[in-house]
PDB file of N, CA and C in Angstrom:
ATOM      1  N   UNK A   1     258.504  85.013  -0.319  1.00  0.00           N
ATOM      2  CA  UNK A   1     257.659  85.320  -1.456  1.00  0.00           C
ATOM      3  C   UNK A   1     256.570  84.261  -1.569  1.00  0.00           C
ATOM      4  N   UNK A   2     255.179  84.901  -1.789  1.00  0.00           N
ATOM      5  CA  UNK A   2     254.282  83.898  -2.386  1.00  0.00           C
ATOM      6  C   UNK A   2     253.809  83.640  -3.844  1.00  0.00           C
ATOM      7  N   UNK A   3     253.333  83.026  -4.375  1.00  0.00           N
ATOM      8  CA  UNK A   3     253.359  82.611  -5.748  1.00  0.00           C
ATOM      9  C   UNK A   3     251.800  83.090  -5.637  1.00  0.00           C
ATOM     10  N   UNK A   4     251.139  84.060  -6.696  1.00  0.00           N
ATOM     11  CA  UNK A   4     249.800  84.324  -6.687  1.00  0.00           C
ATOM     12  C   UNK A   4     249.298  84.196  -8.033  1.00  0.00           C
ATOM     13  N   UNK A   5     248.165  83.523  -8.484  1.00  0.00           N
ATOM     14  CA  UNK A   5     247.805  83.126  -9.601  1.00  0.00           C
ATOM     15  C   UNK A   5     246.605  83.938 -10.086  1.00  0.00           C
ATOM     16  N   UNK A   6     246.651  84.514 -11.585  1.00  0.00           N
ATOM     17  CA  UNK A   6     245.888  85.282 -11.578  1.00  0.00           C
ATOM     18  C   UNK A   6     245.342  84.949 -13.237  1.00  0.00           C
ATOM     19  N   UNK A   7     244.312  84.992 -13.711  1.00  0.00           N
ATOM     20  CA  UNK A   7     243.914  84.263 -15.261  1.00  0.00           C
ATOM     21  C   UNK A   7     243.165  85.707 -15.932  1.00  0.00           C
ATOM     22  N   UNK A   8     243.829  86.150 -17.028  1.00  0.00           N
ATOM     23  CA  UNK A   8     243.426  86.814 -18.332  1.00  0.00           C
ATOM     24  C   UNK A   8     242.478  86.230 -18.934  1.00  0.00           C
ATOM     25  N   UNK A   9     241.471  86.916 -18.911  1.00  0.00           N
ATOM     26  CA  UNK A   9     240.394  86.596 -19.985  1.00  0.00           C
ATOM     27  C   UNK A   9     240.998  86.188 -21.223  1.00  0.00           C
ATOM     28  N   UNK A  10     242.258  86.623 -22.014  1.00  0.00           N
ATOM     29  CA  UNK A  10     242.138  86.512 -23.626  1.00  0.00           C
ATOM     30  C   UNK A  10     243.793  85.656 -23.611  1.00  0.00           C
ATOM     31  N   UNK A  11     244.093  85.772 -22.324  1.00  0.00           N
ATOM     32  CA  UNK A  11     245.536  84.956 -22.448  1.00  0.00           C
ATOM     33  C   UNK A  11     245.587  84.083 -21.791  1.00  0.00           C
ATOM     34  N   UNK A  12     244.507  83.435 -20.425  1.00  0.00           N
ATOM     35  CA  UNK A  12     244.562  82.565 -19.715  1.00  0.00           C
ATOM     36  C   UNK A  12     245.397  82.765 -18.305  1.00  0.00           C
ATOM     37  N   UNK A  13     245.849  81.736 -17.267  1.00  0.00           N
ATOM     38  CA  UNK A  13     245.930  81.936 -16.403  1.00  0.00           C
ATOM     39  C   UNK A  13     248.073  81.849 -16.400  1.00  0.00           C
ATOM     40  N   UNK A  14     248.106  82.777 -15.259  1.00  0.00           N
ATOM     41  CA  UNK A  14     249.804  82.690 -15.166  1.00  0.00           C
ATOM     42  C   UNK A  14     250.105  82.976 -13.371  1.00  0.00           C
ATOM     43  N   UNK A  15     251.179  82.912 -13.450  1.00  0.00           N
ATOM     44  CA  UNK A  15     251.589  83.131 -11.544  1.00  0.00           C
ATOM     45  C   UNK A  15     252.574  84.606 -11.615  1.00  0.00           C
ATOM     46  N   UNK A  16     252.390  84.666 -10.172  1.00  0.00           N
ATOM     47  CA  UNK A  16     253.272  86.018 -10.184  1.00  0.00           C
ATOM     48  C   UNK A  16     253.418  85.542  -8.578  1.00  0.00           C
ATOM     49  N   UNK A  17     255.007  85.838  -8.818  1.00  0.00           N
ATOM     50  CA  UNK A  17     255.960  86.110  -6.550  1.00  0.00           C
ATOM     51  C   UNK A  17     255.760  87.122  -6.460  1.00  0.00           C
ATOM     52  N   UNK A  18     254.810  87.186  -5.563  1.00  0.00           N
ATOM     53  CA  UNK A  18     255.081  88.748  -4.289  1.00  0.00           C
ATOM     54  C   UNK A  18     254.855  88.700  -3.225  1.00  0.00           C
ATOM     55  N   UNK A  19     255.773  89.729  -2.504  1.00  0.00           N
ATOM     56  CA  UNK A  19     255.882  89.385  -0.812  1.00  0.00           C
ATOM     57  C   UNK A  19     254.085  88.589  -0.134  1.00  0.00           C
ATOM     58  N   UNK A  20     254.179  88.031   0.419  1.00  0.00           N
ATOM     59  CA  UNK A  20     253.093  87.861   1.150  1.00  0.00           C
ATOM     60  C   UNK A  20     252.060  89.237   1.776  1.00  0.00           C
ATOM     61  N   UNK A  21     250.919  88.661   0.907  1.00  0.00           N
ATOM     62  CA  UNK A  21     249.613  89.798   1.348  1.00  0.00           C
ATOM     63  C   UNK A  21     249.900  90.629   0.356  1.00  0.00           C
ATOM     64  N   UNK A  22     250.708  90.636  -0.927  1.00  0.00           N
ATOM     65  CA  UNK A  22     251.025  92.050  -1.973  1.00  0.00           C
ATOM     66  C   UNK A  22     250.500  91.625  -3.230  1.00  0.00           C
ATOM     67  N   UNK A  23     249.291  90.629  -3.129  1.00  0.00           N
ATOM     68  CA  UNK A  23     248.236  90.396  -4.086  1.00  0.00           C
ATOM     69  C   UNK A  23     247.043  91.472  -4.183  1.00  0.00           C
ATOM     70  N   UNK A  24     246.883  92.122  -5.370  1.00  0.00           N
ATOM     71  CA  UNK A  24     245.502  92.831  -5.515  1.00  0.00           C
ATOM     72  C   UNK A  24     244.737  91.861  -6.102  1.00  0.00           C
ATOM     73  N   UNK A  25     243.429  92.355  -6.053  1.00  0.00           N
ATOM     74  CA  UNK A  25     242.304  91.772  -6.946  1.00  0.00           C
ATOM     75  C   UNK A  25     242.538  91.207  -8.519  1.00  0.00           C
ATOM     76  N   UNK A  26     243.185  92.387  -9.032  1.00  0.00           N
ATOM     77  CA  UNK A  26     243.077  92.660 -10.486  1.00  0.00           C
ATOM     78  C   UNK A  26     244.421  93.319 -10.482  1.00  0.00           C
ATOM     79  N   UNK A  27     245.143  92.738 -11.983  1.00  0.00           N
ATOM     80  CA  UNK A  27     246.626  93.358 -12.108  1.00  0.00           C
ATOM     81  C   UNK A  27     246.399  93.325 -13.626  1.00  0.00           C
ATOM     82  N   UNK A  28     247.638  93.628 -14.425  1.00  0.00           N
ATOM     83  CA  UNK A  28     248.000  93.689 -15.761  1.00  0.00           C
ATOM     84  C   UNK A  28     248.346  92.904 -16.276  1.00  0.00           C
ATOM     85  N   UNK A  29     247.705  92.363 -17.294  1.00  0.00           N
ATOM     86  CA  UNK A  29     248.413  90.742 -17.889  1.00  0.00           C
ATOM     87  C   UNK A  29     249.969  91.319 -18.284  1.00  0.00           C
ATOM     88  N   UNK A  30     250.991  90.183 -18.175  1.00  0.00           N
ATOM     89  CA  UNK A  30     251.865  90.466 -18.535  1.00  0.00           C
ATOM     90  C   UNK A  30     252.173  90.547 -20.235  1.00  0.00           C
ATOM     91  N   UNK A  31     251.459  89.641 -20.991  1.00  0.00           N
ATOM     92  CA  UNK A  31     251.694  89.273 -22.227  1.00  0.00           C
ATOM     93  C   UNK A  31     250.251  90.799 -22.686  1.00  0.00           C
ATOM     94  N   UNK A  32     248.976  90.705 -22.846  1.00  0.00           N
ATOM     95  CA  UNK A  32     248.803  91.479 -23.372  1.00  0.00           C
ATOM     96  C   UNK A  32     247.721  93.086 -22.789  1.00  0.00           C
ATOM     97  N   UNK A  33     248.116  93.185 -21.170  1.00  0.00           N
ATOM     98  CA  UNK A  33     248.031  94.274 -20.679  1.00  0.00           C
ATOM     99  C   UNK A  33     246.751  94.433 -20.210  1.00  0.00           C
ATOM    100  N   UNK A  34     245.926  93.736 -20.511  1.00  0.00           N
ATOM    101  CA  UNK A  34     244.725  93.764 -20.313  1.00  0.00           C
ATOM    102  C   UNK A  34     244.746  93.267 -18.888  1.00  0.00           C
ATOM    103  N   UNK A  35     243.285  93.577 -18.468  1.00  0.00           N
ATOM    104  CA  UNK A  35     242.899  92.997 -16.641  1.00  0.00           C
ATOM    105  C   UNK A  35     242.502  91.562 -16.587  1.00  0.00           C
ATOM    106  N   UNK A  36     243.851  90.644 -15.177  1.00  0.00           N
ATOM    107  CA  UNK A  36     243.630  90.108 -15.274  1.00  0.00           C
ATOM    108  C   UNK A  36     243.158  90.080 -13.765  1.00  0.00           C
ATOM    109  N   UNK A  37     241.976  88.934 -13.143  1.00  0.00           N
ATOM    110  CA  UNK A  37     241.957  89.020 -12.106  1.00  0.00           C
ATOM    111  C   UNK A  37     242.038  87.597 -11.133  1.00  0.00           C
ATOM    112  N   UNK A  38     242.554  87.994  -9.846  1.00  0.00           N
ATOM    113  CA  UNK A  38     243.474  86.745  -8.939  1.00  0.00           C
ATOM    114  C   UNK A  38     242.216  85.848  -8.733  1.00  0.00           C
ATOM    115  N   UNK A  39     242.826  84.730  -8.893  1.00  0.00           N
ATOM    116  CA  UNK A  39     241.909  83.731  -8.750  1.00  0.00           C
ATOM    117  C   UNK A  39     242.462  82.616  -7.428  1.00  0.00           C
ATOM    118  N   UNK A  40     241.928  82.443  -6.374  1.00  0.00           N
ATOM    119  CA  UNK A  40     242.339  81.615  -5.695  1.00  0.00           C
ATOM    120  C   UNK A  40     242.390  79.863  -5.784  1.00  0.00           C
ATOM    121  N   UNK A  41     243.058  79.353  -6.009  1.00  0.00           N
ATOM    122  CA  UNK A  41     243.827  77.874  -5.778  1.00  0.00           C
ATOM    123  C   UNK A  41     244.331  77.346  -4.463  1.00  0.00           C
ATOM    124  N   UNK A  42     244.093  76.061  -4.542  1.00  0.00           N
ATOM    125  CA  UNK A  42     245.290  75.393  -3.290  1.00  0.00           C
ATOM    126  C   UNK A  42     246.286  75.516  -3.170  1.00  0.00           C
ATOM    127  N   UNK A  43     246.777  75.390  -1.715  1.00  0.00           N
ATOM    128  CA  UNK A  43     248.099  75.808  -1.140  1.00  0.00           C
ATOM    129  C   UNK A  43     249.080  75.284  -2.171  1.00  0.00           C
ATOM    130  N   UNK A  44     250.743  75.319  -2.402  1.00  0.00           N
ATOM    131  CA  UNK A  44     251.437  74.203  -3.071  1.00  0.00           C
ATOM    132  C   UNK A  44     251.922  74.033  -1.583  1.00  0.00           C
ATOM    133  N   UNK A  45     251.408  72.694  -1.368  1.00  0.00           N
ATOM    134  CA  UNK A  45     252.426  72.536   0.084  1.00  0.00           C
ATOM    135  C   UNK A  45     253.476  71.152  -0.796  1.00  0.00           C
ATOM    136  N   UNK A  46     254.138  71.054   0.254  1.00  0.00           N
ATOM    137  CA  UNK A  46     255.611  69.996   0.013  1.00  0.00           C
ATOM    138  C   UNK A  46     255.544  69.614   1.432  1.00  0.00           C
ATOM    139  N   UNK A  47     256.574  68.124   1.298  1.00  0.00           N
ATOM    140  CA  UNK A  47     256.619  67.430   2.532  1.00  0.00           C
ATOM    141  C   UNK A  47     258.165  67.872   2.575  1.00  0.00           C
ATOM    142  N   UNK A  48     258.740  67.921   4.159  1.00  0.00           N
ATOM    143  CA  UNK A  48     260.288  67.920   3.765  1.00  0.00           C
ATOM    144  C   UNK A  48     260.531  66.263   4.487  1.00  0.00           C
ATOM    145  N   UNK A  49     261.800  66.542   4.482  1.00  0.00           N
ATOM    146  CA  UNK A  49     262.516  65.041   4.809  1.00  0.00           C
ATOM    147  C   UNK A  49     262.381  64.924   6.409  1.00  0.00           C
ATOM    148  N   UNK A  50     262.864  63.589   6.593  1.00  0.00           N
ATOM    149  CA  UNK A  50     262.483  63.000   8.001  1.00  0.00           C
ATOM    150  C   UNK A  50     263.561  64.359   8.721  1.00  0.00           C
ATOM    151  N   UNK A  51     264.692  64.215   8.878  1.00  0.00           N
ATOM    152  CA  UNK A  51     265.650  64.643   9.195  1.00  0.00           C
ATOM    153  C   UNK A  51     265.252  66.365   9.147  1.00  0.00           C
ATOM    154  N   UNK A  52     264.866  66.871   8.638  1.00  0.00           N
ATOM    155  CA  UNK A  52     264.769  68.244   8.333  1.00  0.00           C
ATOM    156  C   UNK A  52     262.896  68.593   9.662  1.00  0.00           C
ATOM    157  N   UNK A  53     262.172  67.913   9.332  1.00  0.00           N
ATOM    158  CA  UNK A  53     261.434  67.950  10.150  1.00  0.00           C
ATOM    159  C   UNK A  53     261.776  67.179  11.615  1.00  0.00           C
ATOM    160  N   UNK A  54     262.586  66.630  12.022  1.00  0.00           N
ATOM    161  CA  UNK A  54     262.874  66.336  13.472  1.00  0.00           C
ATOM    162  C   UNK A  54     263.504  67.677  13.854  1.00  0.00           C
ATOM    163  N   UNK A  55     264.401  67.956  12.884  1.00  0.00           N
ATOM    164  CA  UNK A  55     265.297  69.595  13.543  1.00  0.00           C
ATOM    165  C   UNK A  55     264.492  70.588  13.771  1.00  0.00           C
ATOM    166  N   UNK A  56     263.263  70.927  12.776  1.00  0.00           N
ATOM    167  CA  UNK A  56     262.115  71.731  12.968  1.00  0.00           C
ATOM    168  C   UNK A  56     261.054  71.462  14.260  1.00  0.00           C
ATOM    169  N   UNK A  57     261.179  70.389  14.396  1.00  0.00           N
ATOM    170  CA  UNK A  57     260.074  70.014  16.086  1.00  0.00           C
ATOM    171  C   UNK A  57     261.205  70.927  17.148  1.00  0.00           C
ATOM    172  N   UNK A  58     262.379  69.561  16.990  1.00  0.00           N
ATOM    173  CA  UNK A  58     263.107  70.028  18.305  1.00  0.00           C
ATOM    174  C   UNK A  58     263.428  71.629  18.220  1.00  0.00           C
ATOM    175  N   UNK A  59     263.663  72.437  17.186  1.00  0.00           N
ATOM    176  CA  UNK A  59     263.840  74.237  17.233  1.00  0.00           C
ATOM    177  C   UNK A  59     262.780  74.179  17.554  1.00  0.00           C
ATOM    178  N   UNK A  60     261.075  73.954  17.548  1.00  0.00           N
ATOM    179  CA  UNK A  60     260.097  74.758  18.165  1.00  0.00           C
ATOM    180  C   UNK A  60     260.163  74.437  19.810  1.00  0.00           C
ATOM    181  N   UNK A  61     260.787  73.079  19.946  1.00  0.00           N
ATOM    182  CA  UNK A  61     260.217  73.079  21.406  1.00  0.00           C
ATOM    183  C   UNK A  61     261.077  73.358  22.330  1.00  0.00           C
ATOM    184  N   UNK A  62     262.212  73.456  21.802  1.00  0.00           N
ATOM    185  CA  UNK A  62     263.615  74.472  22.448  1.00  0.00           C
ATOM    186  C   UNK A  62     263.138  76.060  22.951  1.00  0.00           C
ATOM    187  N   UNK A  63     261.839  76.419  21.700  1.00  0.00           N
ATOM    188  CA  UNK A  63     261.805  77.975  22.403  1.00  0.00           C
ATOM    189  C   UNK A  63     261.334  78.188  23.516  1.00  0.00           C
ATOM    190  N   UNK A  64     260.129  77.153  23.908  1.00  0.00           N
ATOM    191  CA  UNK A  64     259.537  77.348  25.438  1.00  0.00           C
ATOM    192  C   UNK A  64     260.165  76.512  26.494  1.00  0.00           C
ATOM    193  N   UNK A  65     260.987  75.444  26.342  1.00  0.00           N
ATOM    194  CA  UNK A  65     261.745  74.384  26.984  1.00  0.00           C
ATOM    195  C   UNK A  65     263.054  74.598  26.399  1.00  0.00           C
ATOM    196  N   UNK A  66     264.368  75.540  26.475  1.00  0.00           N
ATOM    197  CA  UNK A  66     265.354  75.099  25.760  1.00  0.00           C
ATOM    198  C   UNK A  66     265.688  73.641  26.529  1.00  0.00           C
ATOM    199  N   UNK A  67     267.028  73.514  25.474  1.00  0.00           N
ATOM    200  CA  UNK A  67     268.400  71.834  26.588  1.00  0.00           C
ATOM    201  C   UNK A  67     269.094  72.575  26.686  1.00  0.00           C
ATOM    202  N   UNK A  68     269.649  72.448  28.009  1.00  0.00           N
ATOM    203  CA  UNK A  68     270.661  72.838  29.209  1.00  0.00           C
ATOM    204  C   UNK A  68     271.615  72.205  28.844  1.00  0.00           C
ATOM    205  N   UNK A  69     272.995  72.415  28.489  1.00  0.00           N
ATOM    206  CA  UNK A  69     273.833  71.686  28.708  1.00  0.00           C
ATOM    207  C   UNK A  69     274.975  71.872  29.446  1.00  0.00           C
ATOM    208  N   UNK A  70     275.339  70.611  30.069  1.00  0.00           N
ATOM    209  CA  UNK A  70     275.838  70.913  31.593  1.00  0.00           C
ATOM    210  C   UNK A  70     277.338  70.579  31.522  1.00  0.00           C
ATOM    211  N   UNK A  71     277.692  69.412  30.547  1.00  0.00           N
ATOM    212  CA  UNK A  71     278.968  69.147  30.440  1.00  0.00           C
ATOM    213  C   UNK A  71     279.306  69.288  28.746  1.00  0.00           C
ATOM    214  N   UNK A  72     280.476  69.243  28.422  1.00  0.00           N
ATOM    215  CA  UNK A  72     280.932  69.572  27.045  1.00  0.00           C
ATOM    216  C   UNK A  72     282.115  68.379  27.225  1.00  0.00           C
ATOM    217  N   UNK A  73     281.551  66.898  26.011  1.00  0.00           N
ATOM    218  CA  UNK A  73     282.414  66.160  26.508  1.00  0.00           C
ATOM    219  C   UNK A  73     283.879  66.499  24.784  1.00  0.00           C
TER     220      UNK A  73
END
């Protein structure tokens, strides 16, 4: 899910999750129904942890290079 932000003229701005790419232009304020329309913002990116990004390198470079393993000690 992506988080898409969209601002009401008379109620201001709010977020809405929907699948990725299932943003329109213009939707329904939730509070008072009226058109509100998507306004684009920066990514929310996050850092993850050391440990969580070493496992994420080594899974990408396993797909074109897996490790062989030859003995099972």
């Amino acid at each position: 899910m992506a988080t898409y932000e969209y601002v009401c003229s008379g109620c201001g701005p709010y977020d809405v999750a929907l699948p990725m790419g299932g943003a329109t232009p213009y939707r329904d304020c939730p509070e008072c129904g009226g058109p509100a329309r998507r306004i684009f913002s920066a990514p929310s990116l996050s850092r993850v942890g050391r440990a969580l990004a070493e496992a994420l390198d080594r899974e990408e470079r396993s797909r074109d290079t897996p490790e062989v393993v030859r003995d099972v000690h």
